[in-house]
N, C-alpha and C. Protein backbone atom coordinates (compact mmCIF):
# COMPACT_ATOMS: atom_id res chain seq x y z
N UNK A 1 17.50 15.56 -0.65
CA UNK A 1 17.80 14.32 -1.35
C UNK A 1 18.94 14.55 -2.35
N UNK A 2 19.63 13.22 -2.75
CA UNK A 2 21.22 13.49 -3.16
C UNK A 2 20.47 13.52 -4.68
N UNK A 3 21.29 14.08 -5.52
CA UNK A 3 21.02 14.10 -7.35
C UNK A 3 21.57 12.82 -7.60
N UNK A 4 20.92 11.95 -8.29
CA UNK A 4 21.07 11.01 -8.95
C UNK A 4 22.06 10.78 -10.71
N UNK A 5 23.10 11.10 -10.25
CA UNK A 5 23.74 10.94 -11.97
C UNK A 5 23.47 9.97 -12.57
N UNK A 6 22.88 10.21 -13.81
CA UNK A 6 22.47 9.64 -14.81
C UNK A 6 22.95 8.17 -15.11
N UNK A 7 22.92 7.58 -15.07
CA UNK A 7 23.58 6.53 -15.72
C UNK A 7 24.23 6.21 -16.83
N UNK A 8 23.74 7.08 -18.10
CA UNK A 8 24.74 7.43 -19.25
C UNK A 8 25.60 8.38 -19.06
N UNK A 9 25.67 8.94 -18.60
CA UNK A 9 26.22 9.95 -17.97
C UNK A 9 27.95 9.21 -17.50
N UNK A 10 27.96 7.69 -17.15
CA UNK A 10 28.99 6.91 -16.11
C UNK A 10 29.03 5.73 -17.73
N UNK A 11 30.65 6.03 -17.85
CA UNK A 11 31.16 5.37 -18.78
C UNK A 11 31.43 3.67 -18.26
N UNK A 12 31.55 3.46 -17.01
CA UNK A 12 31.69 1.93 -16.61
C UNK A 12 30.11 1.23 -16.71
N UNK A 13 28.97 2.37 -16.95
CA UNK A 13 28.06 1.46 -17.58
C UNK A 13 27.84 1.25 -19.03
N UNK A 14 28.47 1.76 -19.60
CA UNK A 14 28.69 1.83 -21.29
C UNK A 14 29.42 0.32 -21.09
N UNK A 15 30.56 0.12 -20.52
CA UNK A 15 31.24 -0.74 -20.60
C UNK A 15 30.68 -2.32 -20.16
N UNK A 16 30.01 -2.00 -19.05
CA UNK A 16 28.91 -2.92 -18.64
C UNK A 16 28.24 -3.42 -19.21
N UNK A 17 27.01 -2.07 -19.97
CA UNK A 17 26.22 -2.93 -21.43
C UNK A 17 26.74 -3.89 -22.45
N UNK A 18 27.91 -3.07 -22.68
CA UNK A 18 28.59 -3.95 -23.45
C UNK A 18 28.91 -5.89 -23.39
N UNK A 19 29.33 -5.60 -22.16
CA UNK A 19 29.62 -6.95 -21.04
C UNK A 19 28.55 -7.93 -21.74
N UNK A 20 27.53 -7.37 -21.20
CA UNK A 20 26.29 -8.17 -21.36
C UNK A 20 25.88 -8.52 -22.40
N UNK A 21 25.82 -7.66 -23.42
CA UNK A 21 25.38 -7.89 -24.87
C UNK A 21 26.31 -8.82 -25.47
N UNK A 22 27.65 -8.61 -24.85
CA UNK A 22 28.82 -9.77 -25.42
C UNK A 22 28.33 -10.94 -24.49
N UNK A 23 28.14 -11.46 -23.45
CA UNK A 23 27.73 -12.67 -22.76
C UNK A 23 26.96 -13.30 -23.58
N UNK A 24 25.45 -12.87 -23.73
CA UNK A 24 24.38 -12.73 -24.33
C UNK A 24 24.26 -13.23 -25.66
N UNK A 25 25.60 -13.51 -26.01
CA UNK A 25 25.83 -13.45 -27.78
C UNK A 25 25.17 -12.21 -28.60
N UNK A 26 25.13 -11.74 -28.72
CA UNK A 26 24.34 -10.27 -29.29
C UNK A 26 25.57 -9.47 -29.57
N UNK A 27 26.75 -9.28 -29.59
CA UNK A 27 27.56 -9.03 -30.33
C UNK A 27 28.61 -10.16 -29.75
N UNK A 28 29.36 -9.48 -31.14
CA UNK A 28 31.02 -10.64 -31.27
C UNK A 28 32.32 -10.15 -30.65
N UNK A 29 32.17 -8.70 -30.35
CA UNK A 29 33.38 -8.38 -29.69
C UNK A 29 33.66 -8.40 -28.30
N UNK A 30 34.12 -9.06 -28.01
CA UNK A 30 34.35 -8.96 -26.28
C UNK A 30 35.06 -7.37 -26.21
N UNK A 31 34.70 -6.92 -24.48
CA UNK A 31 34.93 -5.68 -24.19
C UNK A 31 36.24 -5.78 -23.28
N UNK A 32 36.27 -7.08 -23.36
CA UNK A 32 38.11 -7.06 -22.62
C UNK A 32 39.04 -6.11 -22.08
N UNK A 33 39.45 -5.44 -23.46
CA UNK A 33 40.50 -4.28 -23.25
C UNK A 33 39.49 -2.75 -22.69
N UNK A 34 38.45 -2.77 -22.52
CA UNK A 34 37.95 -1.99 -21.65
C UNK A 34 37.76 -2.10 -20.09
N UNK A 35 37.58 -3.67 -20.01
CA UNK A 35 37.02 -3.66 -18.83
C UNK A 35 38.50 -3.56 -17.96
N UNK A 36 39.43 -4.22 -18.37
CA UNK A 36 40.77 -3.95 -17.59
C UNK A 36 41.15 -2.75 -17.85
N UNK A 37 40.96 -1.82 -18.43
CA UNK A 37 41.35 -0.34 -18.44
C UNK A 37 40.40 0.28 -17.00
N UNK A 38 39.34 0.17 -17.62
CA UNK A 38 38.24 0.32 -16.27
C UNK A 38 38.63 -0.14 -14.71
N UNK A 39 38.99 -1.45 -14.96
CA UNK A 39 39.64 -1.81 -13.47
C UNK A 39 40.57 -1.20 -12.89
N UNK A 40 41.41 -1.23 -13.78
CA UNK A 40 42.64 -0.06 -13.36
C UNK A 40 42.89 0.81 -13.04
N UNK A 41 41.56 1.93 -13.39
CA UNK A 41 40.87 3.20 -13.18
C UNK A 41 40.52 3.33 -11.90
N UNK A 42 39.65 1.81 -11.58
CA UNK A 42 38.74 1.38 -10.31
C UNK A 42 39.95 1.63 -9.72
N UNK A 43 40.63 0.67 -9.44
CA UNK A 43 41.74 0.40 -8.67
C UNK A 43 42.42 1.51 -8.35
N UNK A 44 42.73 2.43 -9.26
CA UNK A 44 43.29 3.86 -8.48
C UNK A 44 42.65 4.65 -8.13
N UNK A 45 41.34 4.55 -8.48
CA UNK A 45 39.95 5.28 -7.65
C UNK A 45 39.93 5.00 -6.09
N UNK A 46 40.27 3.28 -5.92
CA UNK A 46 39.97 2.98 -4.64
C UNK A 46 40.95 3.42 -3.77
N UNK A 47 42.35 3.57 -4.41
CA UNK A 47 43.65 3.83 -3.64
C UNK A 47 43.26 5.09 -2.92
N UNK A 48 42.73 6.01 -4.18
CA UNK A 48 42.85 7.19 -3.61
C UNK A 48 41.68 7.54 -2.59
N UNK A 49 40.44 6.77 -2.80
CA UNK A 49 39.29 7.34 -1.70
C UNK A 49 39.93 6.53 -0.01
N UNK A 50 41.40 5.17 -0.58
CA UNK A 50 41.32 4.79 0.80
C UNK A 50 42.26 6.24 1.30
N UNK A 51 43.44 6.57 0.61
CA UNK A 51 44.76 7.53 1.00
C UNK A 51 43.36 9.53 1.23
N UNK A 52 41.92 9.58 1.24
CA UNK A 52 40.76 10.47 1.69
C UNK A 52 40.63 10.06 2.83
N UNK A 53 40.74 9.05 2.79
CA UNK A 53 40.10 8.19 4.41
C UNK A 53 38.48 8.18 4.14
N UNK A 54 38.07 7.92 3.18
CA UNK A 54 36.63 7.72 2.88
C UNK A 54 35.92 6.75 3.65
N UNK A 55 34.99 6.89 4.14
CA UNK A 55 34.10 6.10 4.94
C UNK A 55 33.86 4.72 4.87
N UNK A 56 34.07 3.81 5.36
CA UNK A 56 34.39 2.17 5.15
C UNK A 56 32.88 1.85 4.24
N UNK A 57 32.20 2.38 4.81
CA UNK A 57 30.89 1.78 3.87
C UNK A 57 30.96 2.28 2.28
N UNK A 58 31.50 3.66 2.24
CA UNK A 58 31.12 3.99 1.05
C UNK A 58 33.09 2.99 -0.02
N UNK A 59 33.84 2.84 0.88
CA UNK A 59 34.88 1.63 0.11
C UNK A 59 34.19 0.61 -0.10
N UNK A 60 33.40 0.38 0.98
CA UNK A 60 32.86 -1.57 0.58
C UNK A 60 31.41 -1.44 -0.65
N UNK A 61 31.05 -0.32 -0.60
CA UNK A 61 30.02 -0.10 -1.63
C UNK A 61 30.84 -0.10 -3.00
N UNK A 62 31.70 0.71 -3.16
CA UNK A 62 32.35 1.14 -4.58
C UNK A 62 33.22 -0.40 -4.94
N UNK A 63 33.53 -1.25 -4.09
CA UNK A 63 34.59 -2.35 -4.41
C UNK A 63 33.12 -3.48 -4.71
N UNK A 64 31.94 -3.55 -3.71
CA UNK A 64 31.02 -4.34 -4.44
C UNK A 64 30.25 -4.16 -5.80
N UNK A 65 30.03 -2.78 -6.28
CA UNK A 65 29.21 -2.82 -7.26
C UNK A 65 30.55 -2.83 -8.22
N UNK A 66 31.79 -2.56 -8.26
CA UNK A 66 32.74 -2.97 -9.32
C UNK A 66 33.08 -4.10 -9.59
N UNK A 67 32.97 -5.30 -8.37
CA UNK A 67 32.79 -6.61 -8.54
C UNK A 67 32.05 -6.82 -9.58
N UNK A 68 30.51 -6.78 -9.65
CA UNK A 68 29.35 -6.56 -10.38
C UNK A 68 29.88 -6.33 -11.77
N UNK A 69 30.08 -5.03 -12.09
CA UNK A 69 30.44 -4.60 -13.40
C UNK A 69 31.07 -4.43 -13.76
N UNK A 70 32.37 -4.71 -12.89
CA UNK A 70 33.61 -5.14 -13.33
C UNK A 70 34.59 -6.73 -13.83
N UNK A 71 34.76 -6.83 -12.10
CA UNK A 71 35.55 -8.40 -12.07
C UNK A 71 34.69 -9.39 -12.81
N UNK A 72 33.54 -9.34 -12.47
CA UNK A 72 32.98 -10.80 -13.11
C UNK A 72 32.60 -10.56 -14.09
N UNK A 73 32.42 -9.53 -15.08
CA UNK A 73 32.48 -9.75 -16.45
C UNK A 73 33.90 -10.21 -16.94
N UNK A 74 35.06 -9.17 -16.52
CA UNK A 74 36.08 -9.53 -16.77
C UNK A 74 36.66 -10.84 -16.46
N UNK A 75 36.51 -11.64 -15.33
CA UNK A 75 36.27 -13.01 -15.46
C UNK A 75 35.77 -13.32 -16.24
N UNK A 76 34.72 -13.35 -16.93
CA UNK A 76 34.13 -14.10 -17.96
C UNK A 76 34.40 -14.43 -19.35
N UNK A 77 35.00 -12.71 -19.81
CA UNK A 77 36.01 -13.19 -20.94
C UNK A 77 37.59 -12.91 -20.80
N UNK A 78 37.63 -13.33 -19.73
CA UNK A 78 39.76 -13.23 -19.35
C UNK A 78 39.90 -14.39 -20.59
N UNK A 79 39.60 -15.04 -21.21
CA UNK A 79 40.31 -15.80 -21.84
C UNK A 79 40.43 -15.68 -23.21
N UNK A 80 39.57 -14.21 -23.70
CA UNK A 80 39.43 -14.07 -25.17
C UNK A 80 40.65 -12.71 -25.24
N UNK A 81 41.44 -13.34 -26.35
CA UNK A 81 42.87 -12.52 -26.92
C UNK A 81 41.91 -11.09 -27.22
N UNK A 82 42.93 -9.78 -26.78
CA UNK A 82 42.58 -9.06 -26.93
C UNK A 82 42.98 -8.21 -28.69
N UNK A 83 42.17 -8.01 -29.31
CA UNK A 83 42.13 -7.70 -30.88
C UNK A 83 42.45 -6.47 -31.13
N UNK A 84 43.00 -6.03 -32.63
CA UNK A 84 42.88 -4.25 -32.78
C UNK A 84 41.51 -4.24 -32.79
N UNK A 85 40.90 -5.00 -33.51
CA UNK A 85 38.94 -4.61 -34.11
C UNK A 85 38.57 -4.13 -32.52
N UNK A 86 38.99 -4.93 -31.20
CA UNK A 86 38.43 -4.43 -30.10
C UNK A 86 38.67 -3.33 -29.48
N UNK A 87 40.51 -2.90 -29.35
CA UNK A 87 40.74 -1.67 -29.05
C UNK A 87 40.37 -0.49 -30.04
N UNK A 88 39.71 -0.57 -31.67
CA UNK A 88 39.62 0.00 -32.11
C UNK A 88 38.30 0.78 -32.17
N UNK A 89 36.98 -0.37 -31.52
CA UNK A 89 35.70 -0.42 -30.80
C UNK A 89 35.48 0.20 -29.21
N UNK A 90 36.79 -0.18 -28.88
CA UNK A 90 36.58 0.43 -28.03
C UNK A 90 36.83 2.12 -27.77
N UNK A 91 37.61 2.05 -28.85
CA UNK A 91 37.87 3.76 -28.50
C UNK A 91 37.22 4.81 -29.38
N UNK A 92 36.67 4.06 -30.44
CA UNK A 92 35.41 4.58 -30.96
C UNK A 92 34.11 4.57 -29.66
N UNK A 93 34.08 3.58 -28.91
CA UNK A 93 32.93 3.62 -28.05
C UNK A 93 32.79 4.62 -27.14
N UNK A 94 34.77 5.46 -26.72
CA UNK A 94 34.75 6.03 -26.16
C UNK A 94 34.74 7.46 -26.16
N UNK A 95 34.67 7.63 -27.72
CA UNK A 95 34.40 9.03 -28.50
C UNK A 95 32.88 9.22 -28.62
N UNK A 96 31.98 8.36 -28.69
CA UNK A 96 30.53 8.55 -28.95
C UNK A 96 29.73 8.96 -27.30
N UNK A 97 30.75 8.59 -26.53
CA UNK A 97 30.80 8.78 -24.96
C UNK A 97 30.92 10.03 -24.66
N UNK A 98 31.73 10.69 -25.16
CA UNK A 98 32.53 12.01 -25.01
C UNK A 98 31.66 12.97 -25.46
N UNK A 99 31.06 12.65 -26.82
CA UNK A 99 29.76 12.94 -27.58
C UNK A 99 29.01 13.50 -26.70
N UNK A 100 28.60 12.11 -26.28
CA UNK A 100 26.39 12.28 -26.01
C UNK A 100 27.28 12.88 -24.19
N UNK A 101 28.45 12.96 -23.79
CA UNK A 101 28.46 14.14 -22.40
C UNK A 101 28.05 15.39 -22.89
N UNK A 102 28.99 15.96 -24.57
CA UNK A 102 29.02 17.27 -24.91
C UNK A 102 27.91 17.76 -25.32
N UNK A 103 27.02 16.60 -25.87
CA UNK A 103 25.79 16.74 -26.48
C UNK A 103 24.38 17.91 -25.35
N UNK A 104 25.03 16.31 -24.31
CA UNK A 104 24.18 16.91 -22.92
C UNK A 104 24.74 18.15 -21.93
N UNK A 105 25.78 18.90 -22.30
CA UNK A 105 26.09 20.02 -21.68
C UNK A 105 27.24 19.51 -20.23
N UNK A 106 27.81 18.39 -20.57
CA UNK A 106 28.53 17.67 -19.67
C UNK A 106 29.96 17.80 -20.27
N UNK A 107 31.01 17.72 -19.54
CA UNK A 107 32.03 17.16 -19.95
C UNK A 107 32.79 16.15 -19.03
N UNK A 108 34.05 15.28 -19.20
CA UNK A 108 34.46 14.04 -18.38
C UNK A 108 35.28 14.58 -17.48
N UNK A 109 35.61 16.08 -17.33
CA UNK A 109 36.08 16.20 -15.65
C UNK A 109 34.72 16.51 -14.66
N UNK A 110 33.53 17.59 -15.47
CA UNK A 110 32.55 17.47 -14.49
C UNK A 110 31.77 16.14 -14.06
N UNK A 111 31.96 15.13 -14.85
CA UNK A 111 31.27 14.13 -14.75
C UNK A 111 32.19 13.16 -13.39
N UNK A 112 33.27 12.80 -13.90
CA UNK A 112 34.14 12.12 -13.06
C UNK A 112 34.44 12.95 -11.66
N UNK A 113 34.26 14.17 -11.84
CA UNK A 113 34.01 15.21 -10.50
C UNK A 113 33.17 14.77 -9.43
N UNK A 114 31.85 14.61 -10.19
CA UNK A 114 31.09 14.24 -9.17
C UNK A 114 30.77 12.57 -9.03
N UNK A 115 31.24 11.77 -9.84
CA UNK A 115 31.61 10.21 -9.35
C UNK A 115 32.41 10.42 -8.09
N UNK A 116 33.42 11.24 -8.36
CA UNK A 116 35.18 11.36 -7.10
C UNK A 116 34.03 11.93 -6.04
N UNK A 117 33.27 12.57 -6.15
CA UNK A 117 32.58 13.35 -4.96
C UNK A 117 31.66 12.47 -4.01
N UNK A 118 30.93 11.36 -4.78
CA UNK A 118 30.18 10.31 -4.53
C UNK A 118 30.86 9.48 -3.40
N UNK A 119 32.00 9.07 -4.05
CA UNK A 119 32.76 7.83 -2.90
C UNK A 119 34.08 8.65 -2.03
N UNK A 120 34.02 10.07 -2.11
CA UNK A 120 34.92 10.34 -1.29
C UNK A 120 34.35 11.58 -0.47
N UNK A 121 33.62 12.12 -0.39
CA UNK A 121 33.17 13.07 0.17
C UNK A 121 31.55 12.94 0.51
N UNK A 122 30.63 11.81 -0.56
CA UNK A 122 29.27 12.06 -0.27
C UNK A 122 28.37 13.23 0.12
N UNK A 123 28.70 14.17 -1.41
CA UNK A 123 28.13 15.12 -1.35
C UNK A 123 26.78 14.81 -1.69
N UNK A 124 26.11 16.14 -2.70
CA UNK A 124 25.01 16.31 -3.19
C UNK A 124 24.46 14.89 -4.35
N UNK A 125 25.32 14.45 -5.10
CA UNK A 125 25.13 13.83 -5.43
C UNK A 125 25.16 12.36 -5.79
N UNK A 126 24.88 10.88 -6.31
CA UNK A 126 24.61 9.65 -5.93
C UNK A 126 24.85 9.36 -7.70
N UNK A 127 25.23 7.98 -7.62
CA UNK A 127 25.36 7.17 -8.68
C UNK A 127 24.08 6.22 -8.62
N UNK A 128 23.45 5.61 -9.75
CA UNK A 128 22.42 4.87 -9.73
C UNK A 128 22.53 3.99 -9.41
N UNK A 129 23.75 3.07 -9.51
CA UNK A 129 23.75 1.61 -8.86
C UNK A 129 24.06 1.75 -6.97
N UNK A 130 24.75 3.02 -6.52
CA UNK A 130 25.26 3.45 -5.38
C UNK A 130 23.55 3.74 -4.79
N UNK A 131 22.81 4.46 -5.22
CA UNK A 131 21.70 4.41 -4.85
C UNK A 131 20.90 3.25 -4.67
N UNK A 132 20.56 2.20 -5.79
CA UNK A 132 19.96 1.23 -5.38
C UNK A 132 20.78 0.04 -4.61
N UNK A 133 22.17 0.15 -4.16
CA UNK A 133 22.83 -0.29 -2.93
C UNK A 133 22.46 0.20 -1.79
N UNK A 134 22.48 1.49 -2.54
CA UNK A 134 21.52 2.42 -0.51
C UNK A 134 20.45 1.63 -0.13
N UNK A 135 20.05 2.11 -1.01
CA UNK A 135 18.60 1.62 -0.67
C UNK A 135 17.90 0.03 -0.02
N UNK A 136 19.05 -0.77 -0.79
CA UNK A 136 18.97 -1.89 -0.82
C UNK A 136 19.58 -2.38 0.62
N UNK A 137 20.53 -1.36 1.48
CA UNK A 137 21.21 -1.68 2.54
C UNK A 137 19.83 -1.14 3.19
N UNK A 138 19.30 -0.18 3.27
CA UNK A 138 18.37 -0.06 4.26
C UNK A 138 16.92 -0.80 4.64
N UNK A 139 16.53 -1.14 3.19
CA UNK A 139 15.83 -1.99 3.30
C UNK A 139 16.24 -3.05 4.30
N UNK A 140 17.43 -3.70 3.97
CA UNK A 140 17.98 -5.05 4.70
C UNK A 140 17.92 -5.03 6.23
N UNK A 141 18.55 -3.39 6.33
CA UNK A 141 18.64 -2.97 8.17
C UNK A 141 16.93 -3.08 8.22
N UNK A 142 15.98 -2.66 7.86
CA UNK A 142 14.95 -2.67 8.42
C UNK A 142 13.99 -3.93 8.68
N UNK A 143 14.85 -4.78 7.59
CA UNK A 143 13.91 -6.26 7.98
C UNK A 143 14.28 -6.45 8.72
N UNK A 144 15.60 -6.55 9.28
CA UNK A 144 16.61 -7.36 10.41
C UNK A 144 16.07 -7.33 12.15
């Protein structure tokens, strides 16, 4: 069975929470200037697992769950001006990130190592939302 990376562990769910807690009203800063940094990231993530020749399922997996925790948050606040207070939140958000990796004996090339390993090679190890997509695809094949 594949290792499951953590979910704190994956900074596009930091960014995610965020998402939500800003939807939610529960905080005031939109995560804007993250989530388009993030996309952008996505976006050359995807270039490069297509220029691997990565497996069509594991592209249509990584482009749906970024839909998810990406585009449609970022849809949601495309219309709020992006602030210093936010880029300044945000890159504080992204030092306390850096933190709780070093804290946990991690750092952001081993971490992003094995994300790159996930959607381009499908090694040993699995992302948590990539997992409950697995899972969720097989379930589906088996009702069918």
């Amino acid at each position: 069975m594949k290792e499951i990376i953590r979910p704190d562990f994956i900074f596009s769910y930091w960014i995610f929470a965020w998402a939500v807690l800003y939807i939610a009203h529960l905080v005031t800063i939109a995560p804007k200037f993250l989530l388009i940094g993030g996309s952008i990231e996505n976006l050359i993530f995807l270039l490069i697992m297509i220029y691997k020749k990565s497996s069509f399922y594991s592209i249509f997996r990584f482009i749906f769950i970024n839909i998810w925790i990406k585009a449609i948050p970022l849809y949601i606040v495309w219309n709020k001006k992006i602030t210093v207070k936010e880029i300044i939140y945000s890159v504080l958000l992204f030092l306390v990130y850096v933190v709780w990796l070093y804290i946990n004996d991690y750092d952001l090339y081993g971490i992003y190592n094995k994300v790159y390993n996930v959607y381009t090679k499908s090694v040993k190890y699995i992302t948590s939302l990539s997992y409950l997509y697995d899972k969720t695809y097989e379930y589906i094949n088996k009702s069918l």
